[in-house]
Protein backbone atom coordinates (compact mmCIF):
# COMPACT_ATOMS: atom_id res chain seq x y z
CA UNK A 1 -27.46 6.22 -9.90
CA UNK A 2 -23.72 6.82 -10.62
CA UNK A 3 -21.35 5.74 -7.61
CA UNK A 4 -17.91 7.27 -7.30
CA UNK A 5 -14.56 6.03 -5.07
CA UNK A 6 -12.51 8.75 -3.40
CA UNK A 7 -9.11 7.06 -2.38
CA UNK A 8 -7.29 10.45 -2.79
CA UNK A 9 -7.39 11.88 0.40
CA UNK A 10 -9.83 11.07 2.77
CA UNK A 11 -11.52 7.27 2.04
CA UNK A 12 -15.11 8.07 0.88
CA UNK A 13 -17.96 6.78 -1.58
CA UNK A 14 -20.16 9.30 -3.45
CA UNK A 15 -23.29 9.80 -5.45
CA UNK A 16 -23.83 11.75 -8.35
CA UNK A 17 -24.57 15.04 -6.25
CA UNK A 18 -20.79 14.72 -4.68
CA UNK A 19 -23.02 13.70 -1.27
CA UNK A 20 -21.47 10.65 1.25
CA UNK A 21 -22.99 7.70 0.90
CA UNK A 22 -22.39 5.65 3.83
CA UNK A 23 -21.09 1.97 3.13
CA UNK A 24 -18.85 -0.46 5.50
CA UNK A 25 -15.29 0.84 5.49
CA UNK A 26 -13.68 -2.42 4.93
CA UNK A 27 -16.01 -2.85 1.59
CA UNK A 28 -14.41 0.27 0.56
CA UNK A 29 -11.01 -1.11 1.09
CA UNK A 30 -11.90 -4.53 -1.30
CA UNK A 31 -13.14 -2.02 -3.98
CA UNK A 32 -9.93 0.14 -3.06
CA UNK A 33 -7.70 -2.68 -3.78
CA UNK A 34 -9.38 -4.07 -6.58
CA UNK A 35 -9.62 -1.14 -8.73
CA UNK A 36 -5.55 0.09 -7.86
CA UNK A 37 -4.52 -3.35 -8.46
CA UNK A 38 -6.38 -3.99 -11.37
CA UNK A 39 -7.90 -7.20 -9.78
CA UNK A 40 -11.68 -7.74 -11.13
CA UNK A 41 -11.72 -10.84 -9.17
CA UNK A 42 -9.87 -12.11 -5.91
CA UNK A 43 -9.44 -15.09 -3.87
CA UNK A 44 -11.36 -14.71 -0.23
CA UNK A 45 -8.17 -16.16 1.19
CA UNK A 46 -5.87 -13.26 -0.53
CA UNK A 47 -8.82 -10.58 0.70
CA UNK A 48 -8.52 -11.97 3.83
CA UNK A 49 -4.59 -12.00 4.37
CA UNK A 50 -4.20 -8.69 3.13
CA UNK A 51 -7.05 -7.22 5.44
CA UNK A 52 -6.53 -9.37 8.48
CA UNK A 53 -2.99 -10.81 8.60
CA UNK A 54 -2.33 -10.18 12.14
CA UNK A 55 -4.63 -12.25 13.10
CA UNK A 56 -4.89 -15.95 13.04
CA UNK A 57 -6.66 -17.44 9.40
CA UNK A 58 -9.55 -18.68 10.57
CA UNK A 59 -10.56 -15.44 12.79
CA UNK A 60 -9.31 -13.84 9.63
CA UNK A 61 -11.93 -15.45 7.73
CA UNK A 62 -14.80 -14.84 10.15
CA UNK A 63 -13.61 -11.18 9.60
CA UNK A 64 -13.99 -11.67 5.85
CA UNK A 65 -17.62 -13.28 5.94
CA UNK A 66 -19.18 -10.81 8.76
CA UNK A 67 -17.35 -8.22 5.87
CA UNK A 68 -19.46 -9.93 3.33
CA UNK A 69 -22.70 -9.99 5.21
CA UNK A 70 -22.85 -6.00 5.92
CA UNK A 71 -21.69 -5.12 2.19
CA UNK A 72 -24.38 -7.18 0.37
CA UNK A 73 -26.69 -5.81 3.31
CA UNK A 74 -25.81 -2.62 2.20
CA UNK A 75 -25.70 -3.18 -1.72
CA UNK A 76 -29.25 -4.67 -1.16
CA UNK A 77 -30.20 -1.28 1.17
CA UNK A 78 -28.86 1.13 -2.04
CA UNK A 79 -30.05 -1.22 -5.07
CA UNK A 80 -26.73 -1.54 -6.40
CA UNK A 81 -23.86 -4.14 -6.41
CA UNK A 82 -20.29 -3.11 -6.35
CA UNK A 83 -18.93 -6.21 -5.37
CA UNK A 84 -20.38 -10.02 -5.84
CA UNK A 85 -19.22 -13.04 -3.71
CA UNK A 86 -18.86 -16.66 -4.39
CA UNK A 87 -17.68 -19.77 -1.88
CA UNK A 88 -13.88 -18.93 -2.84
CA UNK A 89 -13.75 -15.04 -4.57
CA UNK A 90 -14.19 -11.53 -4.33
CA UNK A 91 -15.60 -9.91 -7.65
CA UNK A 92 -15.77 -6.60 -8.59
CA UNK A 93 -18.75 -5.97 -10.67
CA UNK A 94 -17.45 -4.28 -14.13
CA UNK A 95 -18.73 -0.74 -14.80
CA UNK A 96 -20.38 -0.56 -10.70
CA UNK A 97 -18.51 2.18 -10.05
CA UNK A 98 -16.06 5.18 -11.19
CA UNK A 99 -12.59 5.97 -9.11
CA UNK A 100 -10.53 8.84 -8.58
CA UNK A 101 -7.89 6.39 -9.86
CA UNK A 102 -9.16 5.63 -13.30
CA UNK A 103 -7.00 8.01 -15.33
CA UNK A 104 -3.91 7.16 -13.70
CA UNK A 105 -2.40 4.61 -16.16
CA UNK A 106 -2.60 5.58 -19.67
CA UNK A 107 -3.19 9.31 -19.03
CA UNK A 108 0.51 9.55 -20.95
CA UNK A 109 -0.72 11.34 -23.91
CA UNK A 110 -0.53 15.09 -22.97
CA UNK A 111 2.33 17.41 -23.25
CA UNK A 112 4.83 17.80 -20.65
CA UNK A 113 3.51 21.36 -18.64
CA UNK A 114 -0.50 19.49 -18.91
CA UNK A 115 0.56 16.61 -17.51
CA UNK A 116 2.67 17.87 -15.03
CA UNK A 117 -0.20 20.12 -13.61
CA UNK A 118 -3.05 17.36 -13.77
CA UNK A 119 -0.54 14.92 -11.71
CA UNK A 120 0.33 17.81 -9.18
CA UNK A 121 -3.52 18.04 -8.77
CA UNK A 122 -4.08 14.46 -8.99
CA UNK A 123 -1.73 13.57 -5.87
CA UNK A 124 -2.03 16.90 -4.03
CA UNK A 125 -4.03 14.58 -1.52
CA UNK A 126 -1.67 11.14 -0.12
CA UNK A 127 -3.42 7.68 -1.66
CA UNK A 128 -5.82 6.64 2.03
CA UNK A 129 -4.30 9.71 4.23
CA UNK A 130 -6.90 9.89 6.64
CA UNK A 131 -7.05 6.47 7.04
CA UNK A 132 -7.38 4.86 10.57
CA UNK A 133 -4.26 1.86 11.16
CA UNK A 134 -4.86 -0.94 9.37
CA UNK A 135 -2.64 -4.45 9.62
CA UNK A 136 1.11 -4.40 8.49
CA UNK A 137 0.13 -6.08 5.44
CA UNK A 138 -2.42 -3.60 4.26
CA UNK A 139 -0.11 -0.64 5.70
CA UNK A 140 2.88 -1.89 3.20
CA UNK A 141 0.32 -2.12 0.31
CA UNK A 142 -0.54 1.62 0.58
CA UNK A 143 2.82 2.20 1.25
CA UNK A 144 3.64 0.88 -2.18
CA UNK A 145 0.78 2.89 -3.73
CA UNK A 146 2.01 6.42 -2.57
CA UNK A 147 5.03 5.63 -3.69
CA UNK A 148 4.05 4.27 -6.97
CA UNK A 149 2.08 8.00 -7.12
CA UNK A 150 5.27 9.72 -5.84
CA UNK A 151 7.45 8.50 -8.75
CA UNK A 152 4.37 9.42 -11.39
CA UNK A 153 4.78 13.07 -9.85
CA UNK A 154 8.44 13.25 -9.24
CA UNK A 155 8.64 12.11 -13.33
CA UNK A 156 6.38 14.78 -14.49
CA UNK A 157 7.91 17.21 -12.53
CA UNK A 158 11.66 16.57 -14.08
CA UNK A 159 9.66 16.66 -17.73
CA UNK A 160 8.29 20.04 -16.54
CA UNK A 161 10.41 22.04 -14.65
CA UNK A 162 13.02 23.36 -17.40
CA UNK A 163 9.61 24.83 -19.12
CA UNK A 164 7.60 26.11 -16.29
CA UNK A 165 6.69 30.20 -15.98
CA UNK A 166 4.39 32.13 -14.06
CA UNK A 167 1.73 29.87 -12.12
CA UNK A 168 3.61 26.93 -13.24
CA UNK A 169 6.91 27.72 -11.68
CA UNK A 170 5.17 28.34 -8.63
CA UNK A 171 3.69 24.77 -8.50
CA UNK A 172 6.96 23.36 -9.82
CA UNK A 173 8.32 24.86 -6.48
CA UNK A 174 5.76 23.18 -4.54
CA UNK A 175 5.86 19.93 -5.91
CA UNK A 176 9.19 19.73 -5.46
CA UNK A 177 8.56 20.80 -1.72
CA UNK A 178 6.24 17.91 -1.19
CA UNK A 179 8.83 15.24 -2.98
CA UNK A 180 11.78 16.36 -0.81
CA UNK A 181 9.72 16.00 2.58
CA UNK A 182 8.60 12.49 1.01
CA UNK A 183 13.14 12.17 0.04
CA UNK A 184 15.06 14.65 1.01
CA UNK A 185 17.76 12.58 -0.14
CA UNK A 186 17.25 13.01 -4.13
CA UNK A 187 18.97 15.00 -5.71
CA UNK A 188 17.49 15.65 -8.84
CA UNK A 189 14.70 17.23 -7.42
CA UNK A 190 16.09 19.43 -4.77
CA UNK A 191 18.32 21.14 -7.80
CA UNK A 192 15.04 21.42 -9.32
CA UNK A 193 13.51 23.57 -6.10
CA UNK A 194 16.88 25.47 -6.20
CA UNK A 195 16.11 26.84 -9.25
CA UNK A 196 12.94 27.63 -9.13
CA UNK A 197 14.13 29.46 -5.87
CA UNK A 198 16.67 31.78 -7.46
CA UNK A 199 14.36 32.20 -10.49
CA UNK A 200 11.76 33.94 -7.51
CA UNK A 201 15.12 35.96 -6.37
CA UNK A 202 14.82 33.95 -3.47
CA UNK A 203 18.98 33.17 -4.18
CA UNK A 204 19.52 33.39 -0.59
CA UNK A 205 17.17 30.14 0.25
CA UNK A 206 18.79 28.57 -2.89
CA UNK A 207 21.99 28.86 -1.28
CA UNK A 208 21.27 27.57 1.64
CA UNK A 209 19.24 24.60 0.12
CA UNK A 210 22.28 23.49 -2.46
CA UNK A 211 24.27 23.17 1.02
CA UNK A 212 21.99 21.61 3.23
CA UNK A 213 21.55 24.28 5.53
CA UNK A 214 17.29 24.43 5.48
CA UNK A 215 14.72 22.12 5.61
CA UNK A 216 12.68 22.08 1.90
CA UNK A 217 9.45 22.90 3.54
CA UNK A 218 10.89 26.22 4.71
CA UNK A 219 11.95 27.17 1.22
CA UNK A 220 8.17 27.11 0.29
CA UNK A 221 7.25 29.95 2.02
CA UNK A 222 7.89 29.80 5.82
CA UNK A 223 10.54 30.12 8.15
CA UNK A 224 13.12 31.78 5.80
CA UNK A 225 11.33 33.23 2.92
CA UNK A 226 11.88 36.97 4.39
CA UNK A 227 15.75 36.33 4.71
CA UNK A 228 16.13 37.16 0.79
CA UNK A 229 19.59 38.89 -0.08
């Protein structure tokens, strides 16, 4: 049976038929950080400070094994390993298991509109959004990921946006929507929603974006999108 890792969005692991499969949350997180950071093998000790570093080390590493024990449990319970342990590492079993994140890096070899609207679909969902408070050291790390997926949109979107019509435009609008609530300091981008604004006649919310006088999320839609002159 085929596993897959959703990290986009809500946290989940899936068969083959799309159903849940349950597993311990914390296992998920390992795989999580494994497969984002590229990391087919870890230290326990680096596991365990970036899962546990609020706490003392050793309690940190009584977390870790009691983490072990209900993954290979589990692994055992589905007849499949995702992750293998030794004395001192954390391995990731090659080929165990597909991610939502596999196409991210190298998926640079489509035109500028394709790519744009497979990494506006990609990250319509935040990297772990659902996901219950974690220590400051894990926080930071997906802190760094959404960004990381942020500045992956925010590029295709400046290689798309001159080029966009029709549907596109539309989702050029959104996506810069989304960036500006993420920064509603850059620049580049918020010229970007400005035209797509006046392009939709919408000239009235483009003025009052270009001087500061709305919030972006408005000029999707909302609060002033019936104020058109």
């Amino acid at each position: 049976m085929k596993f897959r890792l959703q990290t986009l969005g809500r946290l989940r692991l899936v068969d083959e038929d799309e159903c849940d499969v349950a597993f311990p949350e914390k296992g998920l997180l390992i795989l999580t950080q494994a497969i984002a950071g590229g990391h087919r093998e870890q230290s326990r000790n680096d596991v365990a400070k970036l899962l546990w570093n609020e706490v003392v080390p050793s309690q940190a590493f009584v977390n870790l094994r009691k983490t072990i024990s209900r993954v290979t449990s589990r692994q055992e319970e589905l007849g499949h390993t995702f992750l293998s342990f030794s004395p001192s590492t954390v391995r990731m079993e090659p080929d165990a298991i597909e991610s939502d994140l596999d196409d991210i890096v190298g998926n640079d070899d489509q035109d500028a509109l394709s790519r744009f609207r497979w990494a506006a679909e990609k990250f319509r969902d935040d990297f772990l959004k659902d996901l219950k408070s974690q220590g400051q050291a894990f926080r930071d790390w997906i802190a760094q990921q959404r960004s990381d997926h942020a500045a992956l949109l925010r590029e295709s979107l400046i290689n798309a946006a001159e080029n966009a019509t029709g549907p596109d435009r539309r989702l050029v609008r959104s996506t810069a929507v989304k960036l500006l609530e993420r920064n509603p300091e850059d620049d580049e981008v918020r010229k970007i929603l400005e035209t797509a604004l006046a392009l939709e006649g919408r000239q009235y919310d483009a003025r009052l974006l270009s001087r500061g006088g709305a919030a972006a999320r408005a000029c999707q839609g909302g609060a002033i999108a019936g104020r058109r002159h």
